[in-house]
Protein backbone atom coordinates (compact mmCIF):
# COMPACT_ATOMS: atom_id res chain seq x y z
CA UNK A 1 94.78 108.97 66.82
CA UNK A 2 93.08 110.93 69.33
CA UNK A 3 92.37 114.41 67.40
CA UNK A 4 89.48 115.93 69.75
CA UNK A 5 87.71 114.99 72.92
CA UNK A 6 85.11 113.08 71.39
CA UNK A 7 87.67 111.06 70.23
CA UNK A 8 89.36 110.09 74.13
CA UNK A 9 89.39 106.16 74.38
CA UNK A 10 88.24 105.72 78.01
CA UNK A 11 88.15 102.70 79.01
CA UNK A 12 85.25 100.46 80.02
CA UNK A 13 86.15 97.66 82.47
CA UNK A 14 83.25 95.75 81.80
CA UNK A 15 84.36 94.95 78.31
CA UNK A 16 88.34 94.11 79.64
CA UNK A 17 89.71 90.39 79.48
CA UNK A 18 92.29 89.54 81.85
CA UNK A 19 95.99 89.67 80.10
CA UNK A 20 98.53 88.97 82.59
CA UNK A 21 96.45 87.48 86.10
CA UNK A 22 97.37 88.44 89.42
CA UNK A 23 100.14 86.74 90.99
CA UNK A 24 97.81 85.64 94.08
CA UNK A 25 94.34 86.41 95.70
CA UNK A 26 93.65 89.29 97.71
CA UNK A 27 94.94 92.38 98.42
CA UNK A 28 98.21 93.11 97.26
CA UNK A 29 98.44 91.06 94.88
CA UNK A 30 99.06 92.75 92.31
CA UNK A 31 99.85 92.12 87.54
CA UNK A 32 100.28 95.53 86.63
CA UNK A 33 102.08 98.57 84.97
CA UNK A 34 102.17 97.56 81.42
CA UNK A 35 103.84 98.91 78.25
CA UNK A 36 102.96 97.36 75.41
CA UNK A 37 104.67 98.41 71.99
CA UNK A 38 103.07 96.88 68.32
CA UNK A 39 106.00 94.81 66.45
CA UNK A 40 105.91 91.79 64.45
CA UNK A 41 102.51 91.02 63.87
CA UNK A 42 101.87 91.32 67.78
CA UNK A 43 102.31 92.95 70.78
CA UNK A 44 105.10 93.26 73.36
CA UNK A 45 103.87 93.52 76.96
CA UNK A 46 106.18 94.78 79.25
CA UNK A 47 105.02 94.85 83.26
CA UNK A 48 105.26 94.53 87.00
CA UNK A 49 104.59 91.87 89.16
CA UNK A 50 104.00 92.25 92.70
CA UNK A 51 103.19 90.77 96.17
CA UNK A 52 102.27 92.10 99.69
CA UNK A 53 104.48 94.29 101.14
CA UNK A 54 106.45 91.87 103.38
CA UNK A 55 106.58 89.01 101.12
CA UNK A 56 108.18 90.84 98.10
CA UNK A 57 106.76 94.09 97.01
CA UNK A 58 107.46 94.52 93.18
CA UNK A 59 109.84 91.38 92.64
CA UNK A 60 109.85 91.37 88.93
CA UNK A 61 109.29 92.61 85.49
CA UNK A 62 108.51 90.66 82.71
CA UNK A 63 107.85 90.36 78.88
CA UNK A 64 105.91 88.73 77.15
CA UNK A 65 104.10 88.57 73.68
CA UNK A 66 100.82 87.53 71.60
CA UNK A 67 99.76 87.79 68.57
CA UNK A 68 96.97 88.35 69.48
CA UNK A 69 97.26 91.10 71.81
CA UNK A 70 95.70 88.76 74.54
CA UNK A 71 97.10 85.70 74.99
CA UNK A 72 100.15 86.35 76.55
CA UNK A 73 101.61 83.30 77.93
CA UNK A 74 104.61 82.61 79.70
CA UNK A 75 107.08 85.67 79.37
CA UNK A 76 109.85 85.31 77.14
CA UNK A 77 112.35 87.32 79.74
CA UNK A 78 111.84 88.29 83.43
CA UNK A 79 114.32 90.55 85.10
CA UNK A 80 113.92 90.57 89.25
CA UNK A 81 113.81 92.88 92.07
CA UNK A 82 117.09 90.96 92.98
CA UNK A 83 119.24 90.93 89.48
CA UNK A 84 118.28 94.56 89.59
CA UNK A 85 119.61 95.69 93.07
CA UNK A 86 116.25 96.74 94.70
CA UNK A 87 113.82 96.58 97.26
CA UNK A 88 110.86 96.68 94.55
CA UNK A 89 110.23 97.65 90.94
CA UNK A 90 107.07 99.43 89.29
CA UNK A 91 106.09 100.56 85.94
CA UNK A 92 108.72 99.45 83.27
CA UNK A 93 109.03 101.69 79.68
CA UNK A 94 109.60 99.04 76.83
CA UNK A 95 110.15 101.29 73.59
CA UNK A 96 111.96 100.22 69.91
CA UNK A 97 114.77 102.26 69.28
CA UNK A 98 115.16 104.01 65.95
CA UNK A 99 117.19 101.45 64.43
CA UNK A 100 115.31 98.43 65.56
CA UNK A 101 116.73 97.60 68.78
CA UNK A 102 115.17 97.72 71.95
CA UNK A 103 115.09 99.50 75.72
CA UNK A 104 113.87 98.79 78.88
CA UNK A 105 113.47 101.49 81.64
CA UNK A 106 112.95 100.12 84.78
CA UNK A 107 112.03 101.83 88.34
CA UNK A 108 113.65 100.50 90.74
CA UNK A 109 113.39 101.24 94.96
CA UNK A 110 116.81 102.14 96.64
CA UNK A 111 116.37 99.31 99.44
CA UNK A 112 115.19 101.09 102.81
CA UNK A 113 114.71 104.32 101.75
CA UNK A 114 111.62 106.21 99.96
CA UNK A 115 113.66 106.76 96.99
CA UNK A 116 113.27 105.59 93.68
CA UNK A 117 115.76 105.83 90.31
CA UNK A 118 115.29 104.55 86.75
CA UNK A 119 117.72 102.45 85.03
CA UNK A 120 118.10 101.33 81.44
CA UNK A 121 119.36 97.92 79.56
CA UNK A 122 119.07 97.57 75.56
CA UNK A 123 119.03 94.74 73.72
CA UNK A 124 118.46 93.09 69.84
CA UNK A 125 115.11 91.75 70.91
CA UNK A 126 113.04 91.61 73.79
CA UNK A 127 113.97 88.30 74.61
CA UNK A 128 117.17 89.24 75.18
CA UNK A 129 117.77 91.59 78.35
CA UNK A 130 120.61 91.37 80.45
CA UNK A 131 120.10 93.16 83.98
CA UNK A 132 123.94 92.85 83.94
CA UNK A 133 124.09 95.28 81.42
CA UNK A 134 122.33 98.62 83.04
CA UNK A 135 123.01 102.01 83.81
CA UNK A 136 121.13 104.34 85.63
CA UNK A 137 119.52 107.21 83.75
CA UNK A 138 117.30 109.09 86.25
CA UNK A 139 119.10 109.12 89.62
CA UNK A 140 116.71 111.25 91.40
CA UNK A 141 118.42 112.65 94.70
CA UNK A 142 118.19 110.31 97.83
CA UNK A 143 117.31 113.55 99.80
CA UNK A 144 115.06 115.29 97.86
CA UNK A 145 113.34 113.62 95.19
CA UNK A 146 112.28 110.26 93.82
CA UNK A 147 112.15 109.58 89.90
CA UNK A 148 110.01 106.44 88.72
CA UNK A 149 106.96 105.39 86.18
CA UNK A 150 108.55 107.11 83.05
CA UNK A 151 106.55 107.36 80.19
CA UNK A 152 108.65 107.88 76.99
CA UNK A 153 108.59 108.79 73.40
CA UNK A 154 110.34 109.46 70.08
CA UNK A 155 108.92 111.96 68.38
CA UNK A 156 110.19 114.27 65.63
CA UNK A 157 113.69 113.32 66.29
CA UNK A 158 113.94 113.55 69.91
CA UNK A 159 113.05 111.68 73.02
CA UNK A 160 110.63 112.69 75.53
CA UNK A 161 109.77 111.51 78.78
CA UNK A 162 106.82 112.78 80.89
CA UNK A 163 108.39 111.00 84.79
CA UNK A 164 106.39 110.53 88.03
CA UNK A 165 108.08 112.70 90.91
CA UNK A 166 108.13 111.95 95.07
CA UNK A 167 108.62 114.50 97.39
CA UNK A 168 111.48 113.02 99.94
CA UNK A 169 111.79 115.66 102.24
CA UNK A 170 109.04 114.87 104.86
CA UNK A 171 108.52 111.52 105.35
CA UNK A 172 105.13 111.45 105.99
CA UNK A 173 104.48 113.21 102.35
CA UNK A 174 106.42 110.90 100.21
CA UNK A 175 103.21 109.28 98.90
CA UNK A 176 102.47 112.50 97.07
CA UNK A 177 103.05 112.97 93.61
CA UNK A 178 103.78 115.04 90.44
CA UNK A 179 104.62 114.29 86.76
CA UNK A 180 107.66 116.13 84.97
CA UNK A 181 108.76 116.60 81.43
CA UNK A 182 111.58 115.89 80.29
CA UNK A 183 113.87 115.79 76.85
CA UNK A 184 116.92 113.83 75.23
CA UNK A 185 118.94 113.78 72.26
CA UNK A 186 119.89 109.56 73.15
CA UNK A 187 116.76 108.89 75.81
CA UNK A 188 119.82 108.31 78.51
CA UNK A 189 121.02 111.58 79.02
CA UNK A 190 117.94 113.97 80.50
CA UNK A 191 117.13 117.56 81.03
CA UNK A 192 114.25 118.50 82.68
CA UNK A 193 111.64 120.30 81.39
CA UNK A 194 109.65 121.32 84.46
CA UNK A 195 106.46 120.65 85.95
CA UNK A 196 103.91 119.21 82.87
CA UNK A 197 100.78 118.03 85.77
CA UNK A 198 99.98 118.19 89.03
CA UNK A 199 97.61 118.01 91.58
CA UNK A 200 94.32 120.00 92.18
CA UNK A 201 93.62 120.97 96.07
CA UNK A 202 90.26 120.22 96.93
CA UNK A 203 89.76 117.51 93.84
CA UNK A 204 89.50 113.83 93.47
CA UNK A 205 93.42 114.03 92.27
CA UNK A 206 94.72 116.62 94.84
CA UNK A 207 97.43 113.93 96.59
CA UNK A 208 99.13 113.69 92.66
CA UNK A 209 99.02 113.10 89.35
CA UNK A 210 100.74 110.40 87.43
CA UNK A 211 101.11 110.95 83.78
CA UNK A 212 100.78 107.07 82.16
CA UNK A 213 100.87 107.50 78.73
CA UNK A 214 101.02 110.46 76.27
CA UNK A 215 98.78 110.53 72.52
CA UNK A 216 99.80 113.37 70.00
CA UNK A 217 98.41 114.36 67.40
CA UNK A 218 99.94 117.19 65.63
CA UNK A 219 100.28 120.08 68.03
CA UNK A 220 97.81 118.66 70.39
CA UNK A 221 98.68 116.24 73.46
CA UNK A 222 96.27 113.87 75.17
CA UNK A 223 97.93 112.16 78.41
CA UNK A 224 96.38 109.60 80.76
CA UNK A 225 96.80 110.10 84.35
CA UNK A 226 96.34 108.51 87.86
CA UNK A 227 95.29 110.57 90.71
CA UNK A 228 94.24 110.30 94.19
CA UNK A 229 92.77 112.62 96.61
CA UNK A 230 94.49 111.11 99.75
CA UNK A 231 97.16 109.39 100.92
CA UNK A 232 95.00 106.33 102.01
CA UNK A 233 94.05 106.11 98.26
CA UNK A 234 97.68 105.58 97.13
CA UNK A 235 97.96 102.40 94.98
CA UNK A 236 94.00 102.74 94.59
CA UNK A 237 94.75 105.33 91.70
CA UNK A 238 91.81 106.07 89.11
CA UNK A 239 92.27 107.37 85.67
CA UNK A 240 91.90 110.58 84.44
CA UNK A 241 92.44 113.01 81.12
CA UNK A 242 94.45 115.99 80.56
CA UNK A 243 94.95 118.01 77.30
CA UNK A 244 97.48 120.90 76.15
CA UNK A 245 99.44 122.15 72.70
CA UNK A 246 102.35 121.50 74.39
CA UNK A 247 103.69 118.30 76.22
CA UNK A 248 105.19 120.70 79.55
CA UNK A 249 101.48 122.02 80.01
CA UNK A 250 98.79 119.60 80.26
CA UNK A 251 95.62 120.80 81.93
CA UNK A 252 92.80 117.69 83.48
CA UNK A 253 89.63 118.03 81.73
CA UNK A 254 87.91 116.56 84.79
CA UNK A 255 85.11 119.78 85.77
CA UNK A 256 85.79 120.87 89.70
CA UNK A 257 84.33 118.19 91.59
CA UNK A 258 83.40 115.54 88.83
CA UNK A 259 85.67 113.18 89.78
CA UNK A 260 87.90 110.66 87.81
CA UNK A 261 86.75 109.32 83.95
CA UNK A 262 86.85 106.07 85.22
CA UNK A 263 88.09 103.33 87.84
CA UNK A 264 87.07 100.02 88.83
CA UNK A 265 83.94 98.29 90.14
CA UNK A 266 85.11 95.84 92.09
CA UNK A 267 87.70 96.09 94.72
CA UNK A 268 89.62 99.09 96.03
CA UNK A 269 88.48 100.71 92.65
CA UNK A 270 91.64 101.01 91.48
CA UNK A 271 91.86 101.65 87.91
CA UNK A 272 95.63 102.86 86.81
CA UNK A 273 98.90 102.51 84.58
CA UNK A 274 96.91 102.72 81.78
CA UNK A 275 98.69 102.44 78.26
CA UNK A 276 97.30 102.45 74.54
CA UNK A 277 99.08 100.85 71.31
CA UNK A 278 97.74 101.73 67.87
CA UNK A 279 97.65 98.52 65.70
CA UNK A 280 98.23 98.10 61.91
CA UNK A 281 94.76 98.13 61.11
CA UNK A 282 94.00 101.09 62.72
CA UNK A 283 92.50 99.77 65.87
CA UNK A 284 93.60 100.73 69.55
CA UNK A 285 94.56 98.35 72.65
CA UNK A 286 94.49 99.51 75.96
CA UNK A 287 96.10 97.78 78.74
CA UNK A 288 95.10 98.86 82.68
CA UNK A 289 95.89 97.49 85.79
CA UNK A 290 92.34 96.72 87.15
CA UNK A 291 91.08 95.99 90.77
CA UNK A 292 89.42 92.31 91.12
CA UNK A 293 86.97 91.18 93.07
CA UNK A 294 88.78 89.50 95.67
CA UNK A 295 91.57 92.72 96.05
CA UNK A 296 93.66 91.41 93.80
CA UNK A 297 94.85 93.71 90.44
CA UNK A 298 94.84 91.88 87.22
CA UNK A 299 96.50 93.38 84.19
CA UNK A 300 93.48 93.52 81.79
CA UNK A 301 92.62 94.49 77.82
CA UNK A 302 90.17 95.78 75.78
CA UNK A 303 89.81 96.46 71.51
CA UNK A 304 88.45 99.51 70.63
C-alpha cells in the first residue's frame, strides 16, 4: 500500500507492455480506460474502446481476463455504444460486490448533447452482463452538469465514489473538468460530497482534474489524476498525484510550475486513466492508457 510519498508508484512507460492494442493506427484510435480488479488467480480488465470521432467515438466496453495480468485475449463480454443507448462510452468501474457478485458502471454520452450519465448492470460473473438489465445511477442534469469516469470503492462498510464533473452551461467550456466525492449505503443511490480536486489557474492542470483511482491507507488518501492546462490538450491528459486525510480534500503534490509526474514519449503525450490492483503476493499492476507512436493509445502494463 502506498503509506508515504516515497512510496507513490509512478509509472514508467518505458518498462509498459501493451495489454489491450489500439483498435487502429493513428490518431484517435484509441484501447483505454481500464479497471482492473484481482479475482481468481488473475485479473479482470474492464475498458473502452474507441475510434475517430465520426466513425464511432467510444463504441464499446469490454472484459476480459489473464492470469497473468497481461495476456488478455479476446474479451469474455463486450457491451456497445448501441446496446447501451449512446453516442459514446468512456471509462467503465468494474468492482466485486460484497457478496461476490459483480458491477459494472458505465459512462455513457446522451446522443447530441455534451452530457454524460452513469449507468449500472450486476451480474454473477463478469462474463455475464446484460446491458438489458441497467439503471441509471448518476443522471447528471442535461443543463447543467455532466457525470462520467467514476472511480469507486468499498471501504469500511460504505461505498465511495470520487466522479469526473462537466460544466454544461457554456458550450464552449464543456471540456473543462472537476472531480467530486461522493457516498452510498448500496453504490446506486448517491449523495454528493462536494468538490474533492480541481484545477490550478496558471498550472499544467488548470483546464481540470480527473481523479482515476484512489489508494488508502489508514487515514491517508493517495489519488491519481489527469489534468490538462488547455482545452486543446483534452484527451492528451497526463498523470498527476494528490494527497489528503480525507477522501473530499485531496491537494496535487505537483510544486507551482513543475508540471505533471509523468506522460508519454511518443505521440500526443498522453498518459491517463491510470488504475493500480494489489496482487496476492504483494506486488502492484498498473494499467494506463498510453500514447503510441503512430497517435494511436494502447492500453499498456507494468509490475512493480
Amino acid at each position: 500500500m502506498i503509506s508515504s510519498d516515497s512510496d507513490v508508484l509512478i509509472p514508467r512507460p518505458d518498462q509498459a507492455v501493451i495489454a489491450v492494442a489500439a483498435p487502429g493506427s493513428g490518431s484517435g484510435f484509441w484501447a483505454g480506460g481500464p479497471s482492473a480488479v484481482a479475482a481468481d488467480d488473475g485479473v479482470y480488465l474492464a475498458y473502452r474502446l474507441r475510434r475517430p470521432v465520426g466513425s464511432g467515438r467510444g463504441y464499446a466496453v469490454g472484459i476480459s481476463f489473464a492470469a497473468d495480468g497481461v495476456s488478455f485475449g479476446e474479451p469474455i463480454a463486450v457491451v456497445t455504444k448501441d446496446e447501451m443507448d449512446t453516442e459514446s462510452l468512456e471509462r467503465p468501474e468494474l468492482v466485486r460486490l460484497p457478496d461476490g457478485r459483480w458491477r459494472l458502471y458505465l459512462s455513457c454520452a446522451t446522443t447530441g448533447t455534451k452530457h454524460w450519465r452513469v449507468e449500472a448492470t450486476d451480474a454473477a460473473h463478469p462474463a455475464e452482463f446484460d446491458a438489458a438489465r441497467r439503471a441509471v445511477v448518476l443522471p447528471g442534469d442535461a443543463r447543467k452538469r455532466a457525470v462520467k469516469d467514476q472511480v469507486i470503492q468499498y471501504h469500511d462498510g460504505q461505498w465511495h465514489m470520487w466522479a469526473t464533473i462537466h460544466p454544461l452551461a457554456d458550450p464552449l467550456e464543456t471540456d473543462q473538468m472537476w472531480t467530486e466525492y461522493a457516498t452510498s449505503a448500496d453504490g446506486l443511490d448517491w449523495t454528493w460530497q462536494g468538490t474533492a480536486l480541481s484545477g490550478r489557474a496558471g498550472e499544467w492542470d488548470a483546464r481540470g482534474a480527473r481523479v482515476t483511482a484512489v489508494v488508502r491507507n489508514g487515514d491517508r488518501v493517495t489519488a491519481y489524476y489527469d489534468g490538462r492546462a488547455t482545452a486543446a490538450e483534452n484527451f492528451a491528459e497526463r498523470t498527476g498525484v494528490a494527497v489528503g486525510n480525507d477522501p473530499i480534500a485531496l491537494i496535487a503534490t505537483s510544486a507551482p510550475g513543475a508540471g505533471p509526474a509523468v506522460s508519454s514519449p511518443y505521440g500526443d503525450g498522453a498518459l491517463r486513466y491510470l488504475d493500480l490492483v494489489e496482487l496476492l503476493d504483494g506486488r502492484t499492476r498498473l494499467y494506463y492508457e498510453l500514447a503510441q507512436p503512430d497517435g494511436s493509445h494502447a492500453l499498456v502494463t507494468e509490475l512493480r
